[in-house]
Protein backbone atom coordinates (compact mmCIF):
# COMPACT_ATOMS: atom_id res chain seq x y z
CA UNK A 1 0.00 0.00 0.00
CA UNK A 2 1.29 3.33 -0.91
CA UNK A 3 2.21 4.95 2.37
CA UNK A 4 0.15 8.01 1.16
CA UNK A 5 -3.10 5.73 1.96
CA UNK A 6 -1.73 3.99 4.96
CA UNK A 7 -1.52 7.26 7.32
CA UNK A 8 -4.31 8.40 6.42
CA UNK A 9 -6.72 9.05 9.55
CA UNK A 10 -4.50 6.79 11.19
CA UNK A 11 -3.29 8.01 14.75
CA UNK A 12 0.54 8.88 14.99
CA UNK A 13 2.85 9.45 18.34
CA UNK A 14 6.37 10.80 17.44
CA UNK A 15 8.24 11.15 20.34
CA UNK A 16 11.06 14.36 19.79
CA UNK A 17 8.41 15.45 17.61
CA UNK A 18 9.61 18.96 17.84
CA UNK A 19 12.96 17.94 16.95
CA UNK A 20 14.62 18.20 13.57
CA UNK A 21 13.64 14.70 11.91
CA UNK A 22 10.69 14.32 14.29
CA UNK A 23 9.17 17.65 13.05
CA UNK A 24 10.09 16.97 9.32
CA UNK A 25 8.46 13.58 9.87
CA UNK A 26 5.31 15.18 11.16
CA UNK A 27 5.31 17.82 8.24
CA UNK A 28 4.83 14.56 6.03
CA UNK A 29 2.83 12.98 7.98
CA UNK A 30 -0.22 16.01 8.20
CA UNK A 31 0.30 16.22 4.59
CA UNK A 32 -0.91 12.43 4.32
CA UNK A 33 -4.22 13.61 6.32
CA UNK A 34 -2.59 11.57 9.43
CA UNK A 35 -4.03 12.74 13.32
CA UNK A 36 -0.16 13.45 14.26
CA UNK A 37 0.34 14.09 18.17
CA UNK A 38 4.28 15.32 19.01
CA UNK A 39 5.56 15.11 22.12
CA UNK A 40 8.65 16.86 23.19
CA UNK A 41 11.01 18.37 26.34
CA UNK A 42 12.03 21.46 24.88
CA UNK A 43 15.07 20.94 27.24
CA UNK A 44 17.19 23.50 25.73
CA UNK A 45 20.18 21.37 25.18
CA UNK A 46 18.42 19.17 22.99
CA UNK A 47 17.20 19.57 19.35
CA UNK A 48 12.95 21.02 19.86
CA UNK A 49 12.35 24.36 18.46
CA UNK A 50 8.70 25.40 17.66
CA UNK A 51 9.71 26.81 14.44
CA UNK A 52 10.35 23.27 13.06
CA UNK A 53 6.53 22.62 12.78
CA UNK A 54 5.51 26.23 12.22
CA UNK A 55 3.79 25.20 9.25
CA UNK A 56 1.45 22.49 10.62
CA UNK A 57 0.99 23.94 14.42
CA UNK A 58 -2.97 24.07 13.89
CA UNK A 59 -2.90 20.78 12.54
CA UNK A 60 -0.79 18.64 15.50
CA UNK A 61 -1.54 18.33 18.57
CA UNK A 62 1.78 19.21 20.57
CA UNK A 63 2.42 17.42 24.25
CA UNK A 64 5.70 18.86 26.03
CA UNK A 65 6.71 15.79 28.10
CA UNK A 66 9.81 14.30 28.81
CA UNK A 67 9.76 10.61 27.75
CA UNK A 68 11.87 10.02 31.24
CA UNK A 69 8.33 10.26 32.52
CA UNK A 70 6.54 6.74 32.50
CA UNK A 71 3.43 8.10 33.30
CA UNK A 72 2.98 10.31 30.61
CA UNK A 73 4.44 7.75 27.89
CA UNK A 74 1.68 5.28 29.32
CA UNK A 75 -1.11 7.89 28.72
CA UNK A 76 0.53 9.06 25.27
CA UNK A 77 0.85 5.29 23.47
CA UNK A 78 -2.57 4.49 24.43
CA UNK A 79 -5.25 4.60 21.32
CA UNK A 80 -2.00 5.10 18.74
CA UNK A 81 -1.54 3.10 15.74
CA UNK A 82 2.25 4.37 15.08
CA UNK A 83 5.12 5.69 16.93
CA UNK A 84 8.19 7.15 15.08
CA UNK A 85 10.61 6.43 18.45
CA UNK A 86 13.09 9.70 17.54
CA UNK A 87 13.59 11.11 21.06
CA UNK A 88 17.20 10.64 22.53
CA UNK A 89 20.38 12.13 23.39
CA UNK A 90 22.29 12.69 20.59
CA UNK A 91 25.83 14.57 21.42
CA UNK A 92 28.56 12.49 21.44
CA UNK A 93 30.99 14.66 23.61
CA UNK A 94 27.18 15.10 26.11
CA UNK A 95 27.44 11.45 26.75
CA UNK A 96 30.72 11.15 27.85
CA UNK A 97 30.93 14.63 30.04
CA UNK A 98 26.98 13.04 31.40
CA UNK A 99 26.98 9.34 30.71
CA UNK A 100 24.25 8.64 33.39
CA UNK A 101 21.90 11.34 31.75
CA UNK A 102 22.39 9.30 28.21
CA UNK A 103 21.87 6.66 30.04
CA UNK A 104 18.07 7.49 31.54
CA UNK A 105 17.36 9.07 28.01
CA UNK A 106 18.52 6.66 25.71
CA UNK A 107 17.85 3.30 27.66
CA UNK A 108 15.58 3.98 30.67
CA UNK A 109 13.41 6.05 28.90
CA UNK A 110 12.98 3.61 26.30
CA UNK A 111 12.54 1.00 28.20
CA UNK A 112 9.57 2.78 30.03
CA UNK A 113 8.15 3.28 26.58
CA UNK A 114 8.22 0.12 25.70
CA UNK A 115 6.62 -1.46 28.40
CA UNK A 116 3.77 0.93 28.07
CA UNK A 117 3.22 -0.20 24.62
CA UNK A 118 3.27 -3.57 26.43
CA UNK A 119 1.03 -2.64 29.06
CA UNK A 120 -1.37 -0.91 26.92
CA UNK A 121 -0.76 -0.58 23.45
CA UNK A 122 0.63 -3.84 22.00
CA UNK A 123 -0.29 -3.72 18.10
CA UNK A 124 1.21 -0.69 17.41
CA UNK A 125 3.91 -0.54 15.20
CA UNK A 126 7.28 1.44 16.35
CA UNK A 127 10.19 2.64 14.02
CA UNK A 128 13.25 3.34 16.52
CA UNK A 129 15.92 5.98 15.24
CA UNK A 130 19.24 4.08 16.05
CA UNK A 131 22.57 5.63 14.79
CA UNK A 132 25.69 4.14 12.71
CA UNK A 133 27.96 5.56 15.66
CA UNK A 134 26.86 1.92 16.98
CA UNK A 135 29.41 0.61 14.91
CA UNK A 136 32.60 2.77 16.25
CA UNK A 137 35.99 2.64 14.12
CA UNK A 138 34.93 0.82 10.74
CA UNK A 139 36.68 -2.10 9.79
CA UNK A 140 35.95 -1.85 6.27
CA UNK A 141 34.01 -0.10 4.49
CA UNK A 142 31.40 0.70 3.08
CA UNK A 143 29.33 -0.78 7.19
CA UNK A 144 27.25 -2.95 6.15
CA UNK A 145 24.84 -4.43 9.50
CA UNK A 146 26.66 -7.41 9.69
CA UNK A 147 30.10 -5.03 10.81
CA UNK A 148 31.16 -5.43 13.78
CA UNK A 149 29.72 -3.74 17.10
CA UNK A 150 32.41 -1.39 18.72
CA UNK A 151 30.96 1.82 20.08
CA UNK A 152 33.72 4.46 20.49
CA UNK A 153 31.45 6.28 23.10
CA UNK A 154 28.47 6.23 25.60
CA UNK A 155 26.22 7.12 23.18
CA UNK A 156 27.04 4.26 21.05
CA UNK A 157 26.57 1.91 23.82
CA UNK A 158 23.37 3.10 24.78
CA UNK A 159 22.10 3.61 21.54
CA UNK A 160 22.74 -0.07 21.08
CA UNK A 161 21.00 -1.08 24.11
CA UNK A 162 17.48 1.26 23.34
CA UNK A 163 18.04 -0.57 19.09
CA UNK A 164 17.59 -4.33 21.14
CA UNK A 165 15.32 -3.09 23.68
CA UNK A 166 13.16 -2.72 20.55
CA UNK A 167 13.77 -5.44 18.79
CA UNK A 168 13.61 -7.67 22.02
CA UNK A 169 9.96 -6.83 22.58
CA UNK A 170 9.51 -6.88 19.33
CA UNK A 171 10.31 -10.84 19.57
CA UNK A 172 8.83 -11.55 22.98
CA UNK A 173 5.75 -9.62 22.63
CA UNK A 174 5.08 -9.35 19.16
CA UNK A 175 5.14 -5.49 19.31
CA UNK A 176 6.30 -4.77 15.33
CA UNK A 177 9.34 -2.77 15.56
CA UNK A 178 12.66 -2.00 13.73
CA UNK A 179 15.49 0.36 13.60
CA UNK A 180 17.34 2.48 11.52
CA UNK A 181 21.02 3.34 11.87
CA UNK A 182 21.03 7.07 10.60
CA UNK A 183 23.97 8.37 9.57
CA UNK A 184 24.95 12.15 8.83
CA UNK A 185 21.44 13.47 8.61
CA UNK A 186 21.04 17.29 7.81
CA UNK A 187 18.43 19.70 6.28
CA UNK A 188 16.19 22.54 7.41
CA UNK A 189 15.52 22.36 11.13
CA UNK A 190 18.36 20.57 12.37
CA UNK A 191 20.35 22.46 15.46
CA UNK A 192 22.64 24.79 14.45
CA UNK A 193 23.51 26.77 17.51
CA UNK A 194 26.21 23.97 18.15
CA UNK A 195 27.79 20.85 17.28
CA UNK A 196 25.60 19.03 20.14
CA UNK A 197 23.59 17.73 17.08
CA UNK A 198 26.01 17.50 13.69
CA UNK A 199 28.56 19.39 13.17
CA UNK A 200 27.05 20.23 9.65
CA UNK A 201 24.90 22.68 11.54
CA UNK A 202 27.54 24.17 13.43
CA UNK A 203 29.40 24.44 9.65
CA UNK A 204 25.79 26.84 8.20
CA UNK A 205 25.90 28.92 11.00
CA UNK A 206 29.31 30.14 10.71
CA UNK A 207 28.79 30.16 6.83
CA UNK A 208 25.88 32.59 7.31
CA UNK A 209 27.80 34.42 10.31
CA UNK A 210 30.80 35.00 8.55
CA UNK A 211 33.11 32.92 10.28
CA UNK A 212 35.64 30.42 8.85
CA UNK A 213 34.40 26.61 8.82
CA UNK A 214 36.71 24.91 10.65
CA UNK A 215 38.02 21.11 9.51
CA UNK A 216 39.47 18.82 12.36
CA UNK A 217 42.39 17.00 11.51
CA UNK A 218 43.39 17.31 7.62
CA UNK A 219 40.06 17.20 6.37
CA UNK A 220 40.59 13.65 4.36
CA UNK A 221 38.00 12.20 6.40
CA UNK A 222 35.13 10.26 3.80
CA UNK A 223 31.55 10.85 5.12
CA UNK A 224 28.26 9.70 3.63
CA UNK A 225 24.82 11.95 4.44
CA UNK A 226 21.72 11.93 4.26
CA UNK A 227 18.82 14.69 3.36
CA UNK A 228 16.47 14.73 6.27
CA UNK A 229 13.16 14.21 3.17
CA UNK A 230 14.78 10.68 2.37
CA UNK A 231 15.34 9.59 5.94
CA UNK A 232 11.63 10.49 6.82
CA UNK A 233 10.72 8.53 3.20
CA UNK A 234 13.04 5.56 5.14
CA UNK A 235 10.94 5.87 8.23
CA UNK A 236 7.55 5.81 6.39
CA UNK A 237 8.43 2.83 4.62
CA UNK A 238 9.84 1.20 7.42
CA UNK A 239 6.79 1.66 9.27
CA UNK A 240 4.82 0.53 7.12
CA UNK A 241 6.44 -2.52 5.16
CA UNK A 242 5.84 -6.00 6.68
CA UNK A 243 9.27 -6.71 5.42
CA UNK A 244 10.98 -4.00 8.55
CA UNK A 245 9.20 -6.30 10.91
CA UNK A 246 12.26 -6.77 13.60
CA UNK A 247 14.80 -5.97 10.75
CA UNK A 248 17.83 -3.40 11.31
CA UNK A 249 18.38 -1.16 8.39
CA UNK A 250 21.55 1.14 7.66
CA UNK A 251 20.50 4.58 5.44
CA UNK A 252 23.31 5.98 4.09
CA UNK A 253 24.50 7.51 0.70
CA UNK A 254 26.08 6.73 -2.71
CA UNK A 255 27.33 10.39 -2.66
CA UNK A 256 30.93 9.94 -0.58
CA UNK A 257 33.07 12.98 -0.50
CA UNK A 258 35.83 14.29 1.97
CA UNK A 259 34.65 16.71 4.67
CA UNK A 260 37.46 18.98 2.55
CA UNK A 261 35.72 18.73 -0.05
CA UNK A 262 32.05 19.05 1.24
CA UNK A 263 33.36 22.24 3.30
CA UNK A 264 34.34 23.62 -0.22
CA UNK A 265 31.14 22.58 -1.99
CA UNK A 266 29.68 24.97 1.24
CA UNK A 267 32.38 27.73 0.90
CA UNK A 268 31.24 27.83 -2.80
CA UNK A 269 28.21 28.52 -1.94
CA UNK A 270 28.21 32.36 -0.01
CA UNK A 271 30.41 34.87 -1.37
CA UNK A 272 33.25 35.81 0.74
CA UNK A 273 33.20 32.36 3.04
CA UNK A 274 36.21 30.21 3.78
CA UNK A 275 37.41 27.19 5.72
CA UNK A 276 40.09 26.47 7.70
CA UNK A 277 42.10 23.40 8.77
CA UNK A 278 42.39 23.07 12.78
CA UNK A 279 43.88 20.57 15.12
CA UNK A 280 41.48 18.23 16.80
CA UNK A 281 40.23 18.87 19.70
CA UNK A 282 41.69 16.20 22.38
CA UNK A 283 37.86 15.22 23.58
CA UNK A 284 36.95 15.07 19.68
CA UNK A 285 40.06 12.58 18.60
CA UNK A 286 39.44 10.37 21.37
CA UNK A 287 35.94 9.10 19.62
CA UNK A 288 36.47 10.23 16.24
CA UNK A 289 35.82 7.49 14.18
CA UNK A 290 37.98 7.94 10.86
CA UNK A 291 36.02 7.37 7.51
CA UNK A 292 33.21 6.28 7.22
CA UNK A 293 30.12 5.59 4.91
CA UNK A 294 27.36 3.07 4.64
CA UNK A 295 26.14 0.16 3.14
CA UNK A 296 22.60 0.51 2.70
CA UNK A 297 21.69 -2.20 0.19
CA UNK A 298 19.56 -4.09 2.95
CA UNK A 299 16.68 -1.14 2.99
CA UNK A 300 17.07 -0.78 -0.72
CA UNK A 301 16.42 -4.75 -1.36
CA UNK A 302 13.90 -4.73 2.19
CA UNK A 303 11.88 -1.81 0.93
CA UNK A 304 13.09 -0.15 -1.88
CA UNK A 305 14.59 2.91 -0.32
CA UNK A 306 17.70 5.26 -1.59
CA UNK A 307 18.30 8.62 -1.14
CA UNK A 308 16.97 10.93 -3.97
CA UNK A 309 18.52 14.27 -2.72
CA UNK A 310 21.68 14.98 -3.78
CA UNK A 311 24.12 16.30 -1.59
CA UNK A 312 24.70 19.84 -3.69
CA UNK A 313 20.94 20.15 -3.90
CA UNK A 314 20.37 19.56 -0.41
CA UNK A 315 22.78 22.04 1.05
CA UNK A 316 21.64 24.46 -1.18
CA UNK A 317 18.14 23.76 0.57
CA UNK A 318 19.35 24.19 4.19
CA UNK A 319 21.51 27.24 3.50
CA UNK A 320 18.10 28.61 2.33
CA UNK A 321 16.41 28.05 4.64
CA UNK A 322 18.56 28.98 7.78
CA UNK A 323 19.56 32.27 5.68
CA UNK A 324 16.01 33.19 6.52
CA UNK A 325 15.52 31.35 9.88
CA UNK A 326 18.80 32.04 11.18
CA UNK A 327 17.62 33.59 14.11
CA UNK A 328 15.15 31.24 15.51
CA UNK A 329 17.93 28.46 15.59
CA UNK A 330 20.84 30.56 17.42
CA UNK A 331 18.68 31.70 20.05
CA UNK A 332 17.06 29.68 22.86
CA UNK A 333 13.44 27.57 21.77
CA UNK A 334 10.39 29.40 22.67
């Protein structure tokens, strides 16, 4: 069934729906006639901004809960059909300065979830957002999801344990779920007031600020990305394809290039910008990772996903947007 006809009037929970996927996901989502509810912290550290679902505000319904809270995940997962699982922790250098905050977020929290959907909710259908920083150093490349499992930080680890938490319950209690190993997701509405999110957003703002990008190491490092429209495609079709059913999916990208070379695709792209090659910072190299890039074949065969965005096109998109938005991302969520 064409995902277009399966939301439709169908009730949908995404938790860090104010986030930067979550809120793109929602977009779609309301645009597919779905009854979308959001729920969301705001904790300022974290990725929520209102502006992300400026567009659709009269046509969510927006909860701000923490999904720490078991008793407001048990009331939210009751009556819904879907959950898009996107909440978490996401900074690297966070979870290592706070590892028993990553922990509650990333593994209690999801935990709690999941036993309300066991509690009271068992036939819904949950798509987790899991990360390829699961994977830690590569070993060879491109990762496919049989690589080795060597998280470089606490937010690896724990990202690993919420990815089986899922697919534990998934095989125990039958509640349909899978994940998805994101990799360097970027786009309109992802955090740009620091790194805490991608450093790609970190990268805009000083393009549109006038500052220098600045490229760790010598800048040979290979990354693969992904446009935030094709990961919330991936998470559609995920959620709705009996072939995701317990499955672990990598997204990732054809489109390889050196962060060199994507900060001069960027530089080219404002008059008057520049980059600039800077030692690591000590806390960075510790967990840095090398190259990487994914194999994605598995969700391609699975469900017949690939990125459609080019890389060019897509940066060309954020810049856009945060050239007009600018403010409402350096400045604290209202």
């Amino acid at each position: 069934m064409n995902p277009a006809d399966e939301f439709r009037g169908k009730r949908i929970l995404i938790t860090g729906g104010l986030g930067f996927i979550g809120s793109a996901l929602a977009k779609a989502l309301v645009q597919r006639e779905a009854d979308v509810t959001l729920v969301d912290s705001l904790i300022p550290e974290y990725g929520g901004n209102v502006q992300n679902i400026a567009p659709i505000r009269d046509r969510v319904k927006v909860n701000i809960s923490d999904v720490r809270d078991p008793y407001a995940m048990a009331h939210l997962v009751r009556g819904q059909e879907y959950l898009f699982n996107f909440a978490g922790q996401t900074s690297h250098l966070d979870s290592m300065d706070d590892p028993l905050t990553d922990l509650n977020i990333n593994v209690v929290a999801q935990l709690a979830i999941l036993e309300a959907c066991r509690k009271h909710n068992p036939g819904i259908r949950i798509v987790f957002a899991s990360t390829r920083q699961l994977y830690g150093k590569p070993e060879y490349l491109p990762v496919d999801e049989k690589h080795p499992i060597r998280p470089v930080d606490v937010n690896g680890i724990n990202k690993l344990a919420g990815e089986h938490y899922h697919l534990l319950y998934g095989a125990v209690y039958g509640i349909r779920s899978c994940a998805l190993r994101l990799t360097n997701t970027y786009g309109p509405g992802m955090r740009i007031k620091d790194a805490r999110q991608t450093f790609l957003g970190v990268w805009v703002r000083s393009l549109i600020e006038g500052k220098p990008i600045l490229l760790f190491g010598d800048g040979t490092q290979l990354r693969d990305f992904n446009y935030v429209d094709d990961v919330v495609e991936a998470a559609m079709l995920a959620a709705t394809s009996a072939n995701a059913a317990g499955g672990i999916f990598n997204l990732g990208s054809e489109e390889v290039v050196s962060l060199k070379a994507l900060a001069a695709m960027m530089v080219a792209m404002r008059a008057g910008a520049r980059s600039e090659i800077v030692p690591f910072p000590p806390e960075r190299k510790a967990i840095d990772i090398g190259d990487y890039y994914s194999d994605f074949a598995k969700i391609r065969q699975a469900l017949g996903w690939q990125p459609r965005i080019m890389l060019k096109e897509g940066l060309r998109r954020t810049l856009d947007y945060y050239l007009l938005n600018h403010a409402q991302y350096v400045e604290a969520a209202k």
